[in-house]
N, C-alpha and C. Protein backbone atom coordinates (compact mmCIF):
# COMPACT_ATOMS: atom_id res chain seq x y z
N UNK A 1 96.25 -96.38 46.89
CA UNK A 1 96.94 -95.47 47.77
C UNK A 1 97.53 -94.26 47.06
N UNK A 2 97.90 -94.23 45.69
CA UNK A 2 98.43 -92.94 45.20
C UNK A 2 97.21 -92.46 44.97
N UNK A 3 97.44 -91.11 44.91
CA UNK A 3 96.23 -90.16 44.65
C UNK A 3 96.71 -88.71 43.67
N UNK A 4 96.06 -89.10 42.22
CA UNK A 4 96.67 -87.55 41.77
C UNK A 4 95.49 -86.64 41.81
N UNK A 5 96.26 -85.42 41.88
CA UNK A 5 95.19 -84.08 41.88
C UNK A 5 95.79 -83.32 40.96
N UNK A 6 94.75 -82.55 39.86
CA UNK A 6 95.07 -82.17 38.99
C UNK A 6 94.08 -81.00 39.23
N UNK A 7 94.24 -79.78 39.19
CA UNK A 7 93.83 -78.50 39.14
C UNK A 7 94.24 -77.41 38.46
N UNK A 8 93.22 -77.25 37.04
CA UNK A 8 93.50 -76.42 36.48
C UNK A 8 92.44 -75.36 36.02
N UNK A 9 93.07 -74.35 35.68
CA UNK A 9 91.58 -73.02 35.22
C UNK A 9 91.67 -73.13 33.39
N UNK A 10 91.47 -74.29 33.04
CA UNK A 10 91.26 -74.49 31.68
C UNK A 10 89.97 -75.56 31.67
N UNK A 11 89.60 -75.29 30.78
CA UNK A 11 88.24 -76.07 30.82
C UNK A 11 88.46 -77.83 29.92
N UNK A 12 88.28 -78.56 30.25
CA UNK A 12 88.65 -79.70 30.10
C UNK A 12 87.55 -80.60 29.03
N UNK A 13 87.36 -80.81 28.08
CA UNK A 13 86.26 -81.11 27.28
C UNK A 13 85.97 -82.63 27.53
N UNK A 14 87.11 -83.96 27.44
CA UNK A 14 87.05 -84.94 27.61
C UNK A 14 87.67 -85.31 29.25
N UNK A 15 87.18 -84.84 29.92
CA UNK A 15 87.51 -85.00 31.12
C UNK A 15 87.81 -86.13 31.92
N UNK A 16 86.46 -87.64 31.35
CA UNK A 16 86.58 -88.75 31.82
C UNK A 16 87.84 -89.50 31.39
N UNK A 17 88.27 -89.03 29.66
CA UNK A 17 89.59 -89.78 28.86
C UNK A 17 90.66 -89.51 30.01
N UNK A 18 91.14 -87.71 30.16
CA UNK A 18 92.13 -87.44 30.61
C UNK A 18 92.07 -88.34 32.26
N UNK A 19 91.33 -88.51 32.96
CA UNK A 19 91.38 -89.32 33.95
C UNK A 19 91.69 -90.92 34.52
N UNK A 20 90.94 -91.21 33.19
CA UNK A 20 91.46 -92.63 32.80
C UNK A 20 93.17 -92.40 32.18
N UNK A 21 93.27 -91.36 31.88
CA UNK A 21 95.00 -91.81 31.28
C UNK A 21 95.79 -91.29 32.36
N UNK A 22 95.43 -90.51 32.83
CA UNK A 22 96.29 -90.33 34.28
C UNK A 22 96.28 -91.14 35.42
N UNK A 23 95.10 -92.29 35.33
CA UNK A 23 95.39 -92.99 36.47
C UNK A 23 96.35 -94.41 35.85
N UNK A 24 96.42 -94.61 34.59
CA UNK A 24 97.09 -95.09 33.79
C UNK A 24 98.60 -95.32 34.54
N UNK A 25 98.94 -93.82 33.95
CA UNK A 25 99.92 -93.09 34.12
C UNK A 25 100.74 -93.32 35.17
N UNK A 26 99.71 -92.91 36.28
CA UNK A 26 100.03 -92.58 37.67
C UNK A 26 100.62 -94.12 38.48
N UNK A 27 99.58 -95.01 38.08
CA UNK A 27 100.45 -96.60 37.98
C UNK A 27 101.72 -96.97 37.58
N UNK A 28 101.58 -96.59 36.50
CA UNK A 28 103.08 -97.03 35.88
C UNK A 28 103.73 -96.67 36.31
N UNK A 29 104.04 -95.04 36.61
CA UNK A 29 105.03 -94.02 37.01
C UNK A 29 105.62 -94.50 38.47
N UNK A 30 104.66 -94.97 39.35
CA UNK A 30 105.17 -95.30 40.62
C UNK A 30 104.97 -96.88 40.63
N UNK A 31 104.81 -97.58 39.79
CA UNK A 31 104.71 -99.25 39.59
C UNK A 31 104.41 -100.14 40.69
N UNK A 32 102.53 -99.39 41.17
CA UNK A 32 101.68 -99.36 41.80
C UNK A 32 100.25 -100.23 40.98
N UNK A 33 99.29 -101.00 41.29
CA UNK A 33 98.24 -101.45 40.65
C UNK A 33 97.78 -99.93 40.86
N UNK A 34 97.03 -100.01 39.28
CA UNK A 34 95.94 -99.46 39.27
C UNK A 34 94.97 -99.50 40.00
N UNK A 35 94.22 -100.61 40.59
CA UNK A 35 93.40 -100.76 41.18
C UNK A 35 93.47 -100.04 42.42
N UNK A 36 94.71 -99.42 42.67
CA UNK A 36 94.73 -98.37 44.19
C UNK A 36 94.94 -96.85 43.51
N UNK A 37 95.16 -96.75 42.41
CA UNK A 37 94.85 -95.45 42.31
C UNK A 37 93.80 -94.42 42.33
N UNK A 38 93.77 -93.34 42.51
CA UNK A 38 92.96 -92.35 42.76
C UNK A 38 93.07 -91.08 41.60
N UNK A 39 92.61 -90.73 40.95
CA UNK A 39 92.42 -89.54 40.59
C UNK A 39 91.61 -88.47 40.55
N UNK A 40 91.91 -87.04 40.52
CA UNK A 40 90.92 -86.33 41.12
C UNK A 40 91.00 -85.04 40.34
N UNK A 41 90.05 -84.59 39.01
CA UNK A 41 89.87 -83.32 38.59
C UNK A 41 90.01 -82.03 38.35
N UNK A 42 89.71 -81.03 38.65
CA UNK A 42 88.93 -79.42 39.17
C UNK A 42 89.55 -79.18 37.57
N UNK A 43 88.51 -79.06 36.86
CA UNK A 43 88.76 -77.80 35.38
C UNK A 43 88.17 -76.87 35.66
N UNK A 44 88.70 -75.49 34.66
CA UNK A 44 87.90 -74.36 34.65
C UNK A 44 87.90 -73.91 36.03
N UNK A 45 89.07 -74.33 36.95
CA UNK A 45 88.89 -73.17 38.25
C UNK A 45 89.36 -71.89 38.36
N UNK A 46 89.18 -70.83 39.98
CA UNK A 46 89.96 -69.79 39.39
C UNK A 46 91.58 -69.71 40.12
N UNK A 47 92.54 -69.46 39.06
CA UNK A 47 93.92 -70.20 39.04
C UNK A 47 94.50 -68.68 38.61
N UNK A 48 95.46 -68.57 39.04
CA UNK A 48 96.36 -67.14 38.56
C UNK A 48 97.72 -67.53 38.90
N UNK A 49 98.72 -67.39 38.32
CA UNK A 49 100.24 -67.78 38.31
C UNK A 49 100.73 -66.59 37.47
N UNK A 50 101.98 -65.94 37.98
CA UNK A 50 102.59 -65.04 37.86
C UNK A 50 101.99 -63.92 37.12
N UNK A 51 101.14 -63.59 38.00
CA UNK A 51 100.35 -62.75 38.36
C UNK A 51 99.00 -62.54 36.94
N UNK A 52 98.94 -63.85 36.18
CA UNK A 52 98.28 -63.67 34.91
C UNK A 52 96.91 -65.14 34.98
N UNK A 53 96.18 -65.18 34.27
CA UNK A 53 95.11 -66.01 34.54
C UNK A 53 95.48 -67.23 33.13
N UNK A 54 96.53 -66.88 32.52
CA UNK A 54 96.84 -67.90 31.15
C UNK A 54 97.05 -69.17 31.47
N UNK A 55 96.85 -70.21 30.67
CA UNK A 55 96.17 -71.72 31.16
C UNK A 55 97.72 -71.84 32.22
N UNK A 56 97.21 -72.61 33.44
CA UNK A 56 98.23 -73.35 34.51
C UNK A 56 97.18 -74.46 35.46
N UNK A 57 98.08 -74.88 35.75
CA UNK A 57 97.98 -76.34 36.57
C UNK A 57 98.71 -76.20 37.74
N UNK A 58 98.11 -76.97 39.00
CA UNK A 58 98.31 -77.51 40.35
C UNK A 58 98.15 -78.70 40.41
N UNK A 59 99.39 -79.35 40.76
CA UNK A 59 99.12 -80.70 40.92
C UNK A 59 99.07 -81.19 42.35
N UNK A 60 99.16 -82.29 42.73
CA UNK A 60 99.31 -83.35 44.10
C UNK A 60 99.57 -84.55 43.99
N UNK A 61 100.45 -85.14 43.64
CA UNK A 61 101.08 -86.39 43.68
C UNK A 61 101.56 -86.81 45.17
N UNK A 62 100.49 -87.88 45.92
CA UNK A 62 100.36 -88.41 47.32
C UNK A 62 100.29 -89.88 47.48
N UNK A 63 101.32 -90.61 47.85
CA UNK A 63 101.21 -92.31 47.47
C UNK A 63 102.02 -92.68 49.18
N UNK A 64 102.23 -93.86 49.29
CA UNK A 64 102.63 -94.24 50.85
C UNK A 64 104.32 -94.48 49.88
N UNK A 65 105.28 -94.48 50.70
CA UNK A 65 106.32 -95.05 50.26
C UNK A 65 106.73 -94.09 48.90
N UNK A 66 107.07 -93.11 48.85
CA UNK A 66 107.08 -92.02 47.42
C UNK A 66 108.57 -91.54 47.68
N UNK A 67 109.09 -92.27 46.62
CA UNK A 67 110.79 -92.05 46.23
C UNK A 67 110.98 -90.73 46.31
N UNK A 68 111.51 -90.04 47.15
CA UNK A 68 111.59 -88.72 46.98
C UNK A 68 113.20 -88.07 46.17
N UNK A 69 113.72 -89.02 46.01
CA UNK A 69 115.00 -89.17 44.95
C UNK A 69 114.07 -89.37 43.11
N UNK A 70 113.17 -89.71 43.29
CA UNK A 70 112.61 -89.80 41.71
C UNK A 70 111.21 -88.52 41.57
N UNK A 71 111.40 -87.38 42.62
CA UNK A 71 110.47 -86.77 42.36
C UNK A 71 111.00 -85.59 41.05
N UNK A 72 111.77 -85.34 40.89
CA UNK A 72 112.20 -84.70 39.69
C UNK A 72 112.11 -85.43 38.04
N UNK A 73 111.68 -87.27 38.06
CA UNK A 73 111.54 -87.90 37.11
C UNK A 73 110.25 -87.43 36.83
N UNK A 74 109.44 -87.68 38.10
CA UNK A 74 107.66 -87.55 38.41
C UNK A 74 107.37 -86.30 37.70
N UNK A 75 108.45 -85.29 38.33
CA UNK A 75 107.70 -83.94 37.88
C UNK A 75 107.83 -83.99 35.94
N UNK A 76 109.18 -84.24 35.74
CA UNK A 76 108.90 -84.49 33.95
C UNK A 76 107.83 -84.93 33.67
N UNK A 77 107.55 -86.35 34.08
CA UNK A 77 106.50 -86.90 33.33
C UNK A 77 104.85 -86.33 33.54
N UNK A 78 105.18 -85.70 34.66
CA UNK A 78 103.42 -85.27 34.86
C UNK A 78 103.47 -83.97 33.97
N UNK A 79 104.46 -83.19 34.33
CA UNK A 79 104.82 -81.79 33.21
C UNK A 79 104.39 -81.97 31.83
N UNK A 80 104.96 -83.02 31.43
CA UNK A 80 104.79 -83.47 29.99
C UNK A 80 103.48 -84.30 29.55
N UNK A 81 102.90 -85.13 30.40
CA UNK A 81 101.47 -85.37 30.23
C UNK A 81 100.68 -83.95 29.84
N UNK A 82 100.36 -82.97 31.27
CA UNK A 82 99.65 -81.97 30.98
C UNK A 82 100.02 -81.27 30.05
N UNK A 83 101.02 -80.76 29.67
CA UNK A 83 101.64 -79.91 28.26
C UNK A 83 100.91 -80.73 27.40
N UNK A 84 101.11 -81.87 27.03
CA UNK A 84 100.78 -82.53 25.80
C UNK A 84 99.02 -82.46 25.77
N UNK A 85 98.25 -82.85 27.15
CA UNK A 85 96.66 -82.68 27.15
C UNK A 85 96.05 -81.13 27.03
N UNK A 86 96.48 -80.84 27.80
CA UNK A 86 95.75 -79.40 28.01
C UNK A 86 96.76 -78.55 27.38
N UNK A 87 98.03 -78.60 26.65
CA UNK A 87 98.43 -77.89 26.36
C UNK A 87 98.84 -76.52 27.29
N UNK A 88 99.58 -77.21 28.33
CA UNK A 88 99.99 -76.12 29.54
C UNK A 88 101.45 -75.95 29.49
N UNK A 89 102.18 -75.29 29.31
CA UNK A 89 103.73 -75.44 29.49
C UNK A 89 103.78 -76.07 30.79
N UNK A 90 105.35 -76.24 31.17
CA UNK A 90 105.91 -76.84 32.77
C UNK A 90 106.03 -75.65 33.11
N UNK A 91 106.52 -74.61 32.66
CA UNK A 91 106.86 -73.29 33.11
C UNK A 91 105.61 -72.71 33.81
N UNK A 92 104.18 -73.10 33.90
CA UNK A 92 103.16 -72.74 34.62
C UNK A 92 102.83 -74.22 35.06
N UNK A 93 102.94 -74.78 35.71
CA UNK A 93 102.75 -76.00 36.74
C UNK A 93 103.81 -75.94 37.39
N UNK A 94 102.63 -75.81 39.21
CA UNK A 94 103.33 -76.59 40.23
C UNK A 94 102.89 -77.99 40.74
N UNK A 95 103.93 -78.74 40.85
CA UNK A 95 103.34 -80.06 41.68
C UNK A 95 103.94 -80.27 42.99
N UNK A 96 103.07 -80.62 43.82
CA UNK A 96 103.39 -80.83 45.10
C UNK A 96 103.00 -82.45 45.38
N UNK A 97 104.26 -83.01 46.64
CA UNK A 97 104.63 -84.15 45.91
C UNK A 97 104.95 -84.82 48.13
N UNK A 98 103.67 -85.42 48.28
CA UNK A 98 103.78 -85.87 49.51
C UNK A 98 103.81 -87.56 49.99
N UNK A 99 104.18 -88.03 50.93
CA UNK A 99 104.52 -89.07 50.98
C UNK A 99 104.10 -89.50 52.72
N UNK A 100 102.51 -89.81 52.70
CA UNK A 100 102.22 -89.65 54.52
C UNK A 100 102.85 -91.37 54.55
N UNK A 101 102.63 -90.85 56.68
CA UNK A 101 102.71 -92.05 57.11
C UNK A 101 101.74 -93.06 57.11
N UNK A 102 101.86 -94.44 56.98
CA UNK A 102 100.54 -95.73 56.78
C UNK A 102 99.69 -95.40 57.76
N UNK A 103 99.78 -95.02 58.41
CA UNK A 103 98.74 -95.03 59.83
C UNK A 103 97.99 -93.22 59.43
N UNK A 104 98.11 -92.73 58.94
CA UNK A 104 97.65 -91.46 58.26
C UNK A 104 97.17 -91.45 56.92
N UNK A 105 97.03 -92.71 56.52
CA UNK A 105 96.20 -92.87 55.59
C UNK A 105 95.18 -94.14 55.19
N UNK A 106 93.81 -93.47 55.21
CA UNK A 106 92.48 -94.56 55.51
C UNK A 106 92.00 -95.10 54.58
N UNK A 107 91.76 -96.27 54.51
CA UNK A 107 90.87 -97.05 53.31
C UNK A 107 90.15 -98.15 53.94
N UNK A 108 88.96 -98.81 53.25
CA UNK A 108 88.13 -100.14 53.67
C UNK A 108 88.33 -100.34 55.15
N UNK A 109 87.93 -99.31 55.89
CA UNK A 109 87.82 -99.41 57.19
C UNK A 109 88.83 -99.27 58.00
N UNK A 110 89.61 -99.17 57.57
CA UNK A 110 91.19 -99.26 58.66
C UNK A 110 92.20 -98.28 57.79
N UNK A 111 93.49 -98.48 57.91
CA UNK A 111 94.86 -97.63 57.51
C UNK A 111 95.63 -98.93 56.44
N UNK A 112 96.25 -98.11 56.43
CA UNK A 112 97.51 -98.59 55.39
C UNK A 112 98.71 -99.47 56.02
């Protein structure tokens, strides 16, 4: 049920690693099985933040039940993942940080 989205205009060389460690991540962080996580790509797109094309990130952090009192922990730790991979400051990442209702979100034939 969590789902991260990671969108950035930097080109990503080990793409499959960084995915596997973010869905890692993305488990722990919300102390969720892995086995329901989702992660989801886009390198090398076209991305412009304050008004310049220098490496930045878009995120989407989307899970059922999403502490919205720990979204300022979330944003550190995803900040600091990408800084440390791609070498992006936090100062160019936004993350956007949603929390639908069970019945608005579909899997193995039915909802949540």
């Amino acid at each position: 049920m969590p789902l991260l989205q990671i969108n950035t205009n930097k080109a990503i060389k080990d793409i499959d690693q960084l995915a596997s460690e973010a869905s890692r991540l993305t488990a722990e962080m919300l102390g969720k099985p892995e086995s329901y996580v989702m992660v989801e790509i886009s390198a090398d797109s076209v991305l412009t933040f304050a008004g310049t094309n220098e490496p930045c990130a878009h995120l989407k952090l989307k899970s059922l039940g999403l502490d919205e009192d720990q979204t300022t922990a979330y944003s550190e730790t995803l900040c600091q993942f990408i800084t440390q991979h791609l070498e992006i400051p936090g100062s160019r990442i936004y993350i956007e940080f949603s929390s639908p209702a069970r019945h608005m979100w579909g899997w193995d034939d039915g909802t949540f």
